[in-house]
C-alpha atoms as a PDB file:
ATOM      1  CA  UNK A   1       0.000   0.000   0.000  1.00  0.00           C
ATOM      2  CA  UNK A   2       2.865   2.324   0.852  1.00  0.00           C
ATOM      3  CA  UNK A   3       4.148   1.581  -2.764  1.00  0.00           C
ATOM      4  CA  UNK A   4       1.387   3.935  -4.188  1.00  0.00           C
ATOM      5  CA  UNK A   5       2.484   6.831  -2.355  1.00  0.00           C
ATOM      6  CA  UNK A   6       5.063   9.072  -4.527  1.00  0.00           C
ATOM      7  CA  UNK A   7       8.311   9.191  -3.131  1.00  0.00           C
ATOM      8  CA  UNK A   8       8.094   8.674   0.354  1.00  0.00           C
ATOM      9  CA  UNK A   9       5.559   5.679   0.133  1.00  0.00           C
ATOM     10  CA  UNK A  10       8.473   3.790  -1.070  1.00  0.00           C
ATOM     11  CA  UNK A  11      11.330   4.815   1.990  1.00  0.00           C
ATOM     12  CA  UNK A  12       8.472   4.598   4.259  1.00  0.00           C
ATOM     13  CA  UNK A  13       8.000   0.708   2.859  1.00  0.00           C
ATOM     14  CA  UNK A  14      11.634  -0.410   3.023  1.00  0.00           C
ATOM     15  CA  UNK A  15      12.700   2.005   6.572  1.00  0.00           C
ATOM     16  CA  UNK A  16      10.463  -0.273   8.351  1.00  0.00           C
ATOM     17  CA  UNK A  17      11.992  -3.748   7.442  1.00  0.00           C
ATOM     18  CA  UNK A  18      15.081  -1.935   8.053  1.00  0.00           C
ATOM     19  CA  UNK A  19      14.808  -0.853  11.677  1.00  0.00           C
ATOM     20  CA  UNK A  20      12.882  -4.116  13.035  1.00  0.00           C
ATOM     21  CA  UNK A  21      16.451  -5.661  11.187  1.00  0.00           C
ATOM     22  CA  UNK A  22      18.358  -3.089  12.730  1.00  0.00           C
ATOM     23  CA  UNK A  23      16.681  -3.671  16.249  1.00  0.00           C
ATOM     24  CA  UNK A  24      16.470  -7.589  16.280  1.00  0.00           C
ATOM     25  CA  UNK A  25      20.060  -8.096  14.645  1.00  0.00           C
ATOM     26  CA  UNK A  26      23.085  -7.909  16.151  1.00  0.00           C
ATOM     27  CA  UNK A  27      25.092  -6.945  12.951  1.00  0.00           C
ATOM     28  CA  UNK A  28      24.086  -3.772  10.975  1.00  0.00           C
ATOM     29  CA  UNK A  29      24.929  -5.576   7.743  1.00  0.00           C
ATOM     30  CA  UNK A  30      20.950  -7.043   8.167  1.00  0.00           C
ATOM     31  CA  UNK A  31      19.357  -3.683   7.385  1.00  0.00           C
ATOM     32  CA  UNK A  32      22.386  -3.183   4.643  1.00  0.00           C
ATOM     33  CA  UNK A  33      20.776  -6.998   2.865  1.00  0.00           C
ATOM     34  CA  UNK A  34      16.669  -5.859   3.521  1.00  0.00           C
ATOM     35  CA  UNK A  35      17.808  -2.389   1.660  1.00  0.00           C
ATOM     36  CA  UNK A  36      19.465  -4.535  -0.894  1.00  0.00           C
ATOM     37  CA  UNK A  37      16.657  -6.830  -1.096  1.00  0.00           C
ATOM     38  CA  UNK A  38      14.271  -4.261  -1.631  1.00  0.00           C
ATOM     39  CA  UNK A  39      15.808  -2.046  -4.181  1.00  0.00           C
ATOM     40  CA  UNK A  40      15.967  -5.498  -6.058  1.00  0.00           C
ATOM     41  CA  UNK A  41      12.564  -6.427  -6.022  1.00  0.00           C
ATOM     42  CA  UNK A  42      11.539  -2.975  -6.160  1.00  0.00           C
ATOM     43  CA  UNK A  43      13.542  -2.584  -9.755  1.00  0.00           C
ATOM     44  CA  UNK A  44      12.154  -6.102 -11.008  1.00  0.00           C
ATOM     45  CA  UNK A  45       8.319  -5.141 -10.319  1.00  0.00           C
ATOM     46  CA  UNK A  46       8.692  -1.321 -11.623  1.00  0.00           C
ATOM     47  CA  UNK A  47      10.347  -2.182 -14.850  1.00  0.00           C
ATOM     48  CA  UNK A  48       9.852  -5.906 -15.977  1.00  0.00           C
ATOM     49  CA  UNK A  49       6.230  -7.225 -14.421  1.00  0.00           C
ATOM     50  CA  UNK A  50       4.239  -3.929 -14.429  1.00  0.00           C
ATOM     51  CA  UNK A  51       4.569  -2.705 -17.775  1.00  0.00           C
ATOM     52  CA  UNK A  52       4.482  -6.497 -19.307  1.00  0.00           C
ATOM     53  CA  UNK A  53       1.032  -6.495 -17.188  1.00  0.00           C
ATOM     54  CA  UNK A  54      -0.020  -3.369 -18.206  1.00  0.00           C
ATOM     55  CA  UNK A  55       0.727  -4.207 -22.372  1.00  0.00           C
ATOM     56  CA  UNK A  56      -0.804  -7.771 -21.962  1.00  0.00           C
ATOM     57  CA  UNK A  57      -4.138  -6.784 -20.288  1.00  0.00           C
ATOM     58  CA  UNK A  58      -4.569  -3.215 -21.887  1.00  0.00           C
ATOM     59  CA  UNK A  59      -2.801  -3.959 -25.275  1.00  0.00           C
ATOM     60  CA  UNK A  60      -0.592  -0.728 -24.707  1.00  0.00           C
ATOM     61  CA  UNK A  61       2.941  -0.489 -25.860  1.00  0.00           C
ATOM     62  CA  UNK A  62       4.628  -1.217 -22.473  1.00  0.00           C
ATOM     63  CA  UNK A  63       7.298   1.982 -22.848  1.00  0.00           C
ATOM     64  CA  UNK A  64       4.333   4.686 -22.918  1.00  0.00           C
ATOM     65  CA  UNK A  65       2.375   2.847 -20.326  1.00  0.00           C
ATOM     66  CA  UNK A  66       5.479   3.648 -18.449  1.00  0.00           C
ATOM     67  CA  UNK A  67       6.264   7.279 -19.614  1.00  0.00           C
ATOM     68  CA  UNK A  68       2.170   8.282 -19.156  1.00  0.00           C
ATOM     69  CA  UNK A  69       2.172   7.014 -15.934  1.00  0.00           C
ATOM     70  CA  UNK A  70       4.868   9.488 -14.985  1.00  0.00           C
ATOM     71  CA  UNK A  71       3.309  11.972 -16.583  1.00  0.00           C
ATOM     72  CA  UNK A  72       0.200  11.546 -15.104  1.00  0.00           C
ATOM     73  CA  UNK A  73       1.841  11.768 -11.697  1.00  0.00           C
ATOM     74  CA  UNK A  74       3.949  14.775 -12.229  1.00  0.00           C
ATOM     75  CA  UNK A  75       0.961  16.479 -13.639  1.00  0.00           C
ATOM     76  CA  UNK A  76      -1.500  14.760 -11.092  1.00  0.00           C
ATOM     77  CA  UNK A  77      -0.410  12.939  -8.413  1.00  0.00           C
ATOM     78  CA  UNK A  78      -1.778   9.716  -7.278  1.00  0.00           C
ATOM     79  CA  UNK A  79      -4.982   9.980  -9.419  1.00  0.00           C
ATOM     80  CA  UNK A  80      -3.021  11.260 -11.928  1.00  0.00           C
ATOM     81  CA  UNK A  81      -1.137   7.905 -12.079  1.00  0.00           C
ATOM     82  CA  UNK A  82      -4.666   6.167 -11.853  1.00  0.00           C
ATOM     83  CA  UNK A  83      -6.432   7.355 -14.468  1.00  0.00           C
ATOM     84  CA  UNK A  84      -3.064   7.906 -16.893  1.00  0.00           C
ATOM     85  CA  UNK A  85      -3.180   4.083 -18.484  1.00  0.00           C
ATOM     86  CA  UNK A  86      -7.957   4.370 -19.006  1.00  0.00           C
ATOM     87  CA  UNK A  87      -6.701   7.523 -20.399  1.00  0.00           C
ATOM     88  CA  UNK A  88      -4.144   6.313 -22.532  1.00  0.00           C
ATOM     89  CA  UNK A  89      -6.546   2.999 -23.386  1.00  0.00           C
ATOM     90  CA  UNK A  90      -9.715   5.379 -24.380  1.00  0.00           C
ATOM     91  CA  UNK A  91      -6.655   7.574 -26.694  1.00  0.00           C
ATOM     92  CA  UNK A  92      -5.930   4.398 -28.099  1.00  0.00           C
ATOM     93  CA  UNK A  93      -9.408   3.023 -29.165  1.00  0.00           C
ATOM     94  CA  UNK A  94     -10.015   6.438 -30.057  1.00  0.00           C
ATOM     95  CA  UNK A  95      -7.060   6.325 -32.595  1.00  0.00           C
ATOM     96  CA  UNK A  96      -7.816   2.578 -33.791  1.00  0.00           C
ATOM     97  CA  UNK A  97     -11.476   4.072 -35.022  1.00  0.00           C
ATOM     98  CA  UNK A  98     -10.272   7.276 -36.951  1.00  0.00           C
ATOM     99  CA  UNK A  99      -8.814   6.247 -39.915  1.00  0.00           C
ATOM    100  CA  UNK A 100      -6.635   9.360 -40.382  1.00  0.00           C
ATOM    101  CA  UNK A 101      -5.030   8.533 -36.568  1.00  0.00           C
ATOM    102  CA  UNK A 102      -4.567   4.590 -37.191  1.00  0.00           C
ATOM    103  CA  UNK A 103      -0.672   5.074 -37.639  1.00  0.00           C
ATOM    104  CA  UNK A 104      -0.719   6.976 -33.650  1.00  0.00           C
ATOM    105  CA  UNK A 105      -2.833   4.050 -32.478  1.00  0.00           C
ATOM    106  CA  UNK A 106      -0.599   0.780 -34.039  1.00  0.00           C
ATOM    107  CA  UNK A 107       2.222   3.088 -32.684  1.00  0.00           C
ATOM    108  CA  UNK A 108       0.920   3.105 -28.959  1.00  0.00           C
ATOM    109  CA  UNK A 109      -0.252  -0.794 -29.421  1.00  0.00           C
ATOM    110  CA  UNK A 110       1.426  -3.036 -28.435  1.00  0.00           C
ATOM    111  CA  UNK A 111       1.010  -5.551 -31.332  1.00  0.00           C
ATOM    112  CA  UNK A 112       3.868  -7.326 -33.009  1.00  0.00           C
ATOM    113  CA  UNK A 113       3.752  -8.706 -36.641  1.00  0.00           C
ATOM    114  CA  UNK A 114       2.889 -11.830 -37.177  1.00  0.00           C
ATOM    115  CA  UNK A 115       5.828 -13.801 -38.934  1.00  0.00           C
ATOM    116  CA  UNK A 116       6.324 -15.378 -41.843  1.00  0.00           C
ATOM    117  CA  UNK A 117       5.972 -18.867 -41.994  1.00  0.00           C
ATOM    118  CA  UNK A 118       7.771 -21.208 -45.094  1.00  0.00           C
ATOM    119  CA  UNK A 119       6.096 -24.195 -46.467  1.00  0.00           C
ATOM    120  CA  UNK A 120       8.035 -26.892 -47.475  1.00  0.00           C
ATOM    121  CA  UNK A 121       8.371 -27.530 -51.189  1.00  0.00           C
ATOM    122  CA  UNK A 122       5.134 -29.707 -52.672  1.00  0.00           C
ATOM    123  CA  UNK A 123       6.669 -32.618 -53.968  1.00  0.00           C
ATOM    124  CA  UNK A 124       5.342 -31.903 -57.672  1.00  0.00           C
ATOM    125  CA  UNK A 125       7.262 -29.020 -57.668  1.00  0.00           C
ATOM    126  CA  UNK A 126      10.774 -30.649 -56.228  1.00  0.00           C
ATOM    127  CA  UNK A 127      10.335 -33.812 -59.099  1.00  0.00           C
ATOM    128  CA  UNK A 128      10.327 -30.977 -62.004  1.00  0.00           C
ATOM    129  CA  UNK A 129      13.602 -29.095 -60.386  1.00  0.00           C
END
C-alpha cells in the first residue's frame, strides 16, 4: 500500500523492514541486505512485471504505459497515475477508429507482426527441379 504513495511511500516501505532488522540483529549488515533486497525487487516489479502487465491486459505499448504514468503523476499525483493508463486505453481506441489517426494508435499498441511462416516444397514441384 505504501508503494502507491510518490516518493516517500516507497522509503516509508523499506525504513520499516530496516529498523525491526536493525533492532532484532546484532550486525548492521541485516538492514544493509533488507535495503538490498528491496531495491531489487523494487527494480524487477517497476520495470519488468508492471509494464508487461499493463501491455498484456490493456494492449498498450509497455514503454508509454510507463512514460504516461509518470506523466500523469507529475501532472497529477496519485490519481493522476490512476487514471493515466484508461486515459491512454480510451486515446488508443479512439485512434484505432479514426482512420486518419490509425498510424498513432498501431504506434501506442502493443502488437507485433505476425511472422512469416515457409512451407516446405510440394513434392510436384521438387520432381520438375
Amino acid at each position: 500500500m505504501l508503494n502507491l504513495i510518490p516518493y516517500i511511500g516507497g522509503l516509508v516501505a523499506v525504513a520499516l523492514p530496516m529498523i525491526i532488522a536493525l533492532v532484532t540483529k546484532t550486525s548492521a549488515w541485516y538492514t544493509i541486505y533488507v535495503m538490498v533486497g528491496y531495491l531489487i525487487v523494487q527494480l524487477i516489479d517497476n520495470n519488468l512485471i508492471v509494464p508487461m502487465v499493463v501491455a498484456s491486459k490493456v494492449k498498450i505499448n509497455a514503454l508509454f504505459s510507463v512514460i504516461v504514468v509518470i506523466v500523469g503523476n507529475a501532472l497529477w499525483g496519485i490519481s493522476g497515475m490512476f487514471l493515466s493508463i484508461p486515459l491512454l486505453a480510451i486515446v488508443k481506441l479512439i485512434c484505432d477508429h479514426i482512420d486518419s489517426l490509425k498510424p498513432w494508435g498501431f504506434l501506442l499498441g502493443d502488437s507485433m507482426p505476425t511472422v512469416l511462416s515457409i512451407e516446405p516444397i510440394p513434392k510436384k514441384i521438387k520432381k520438375n527441379i
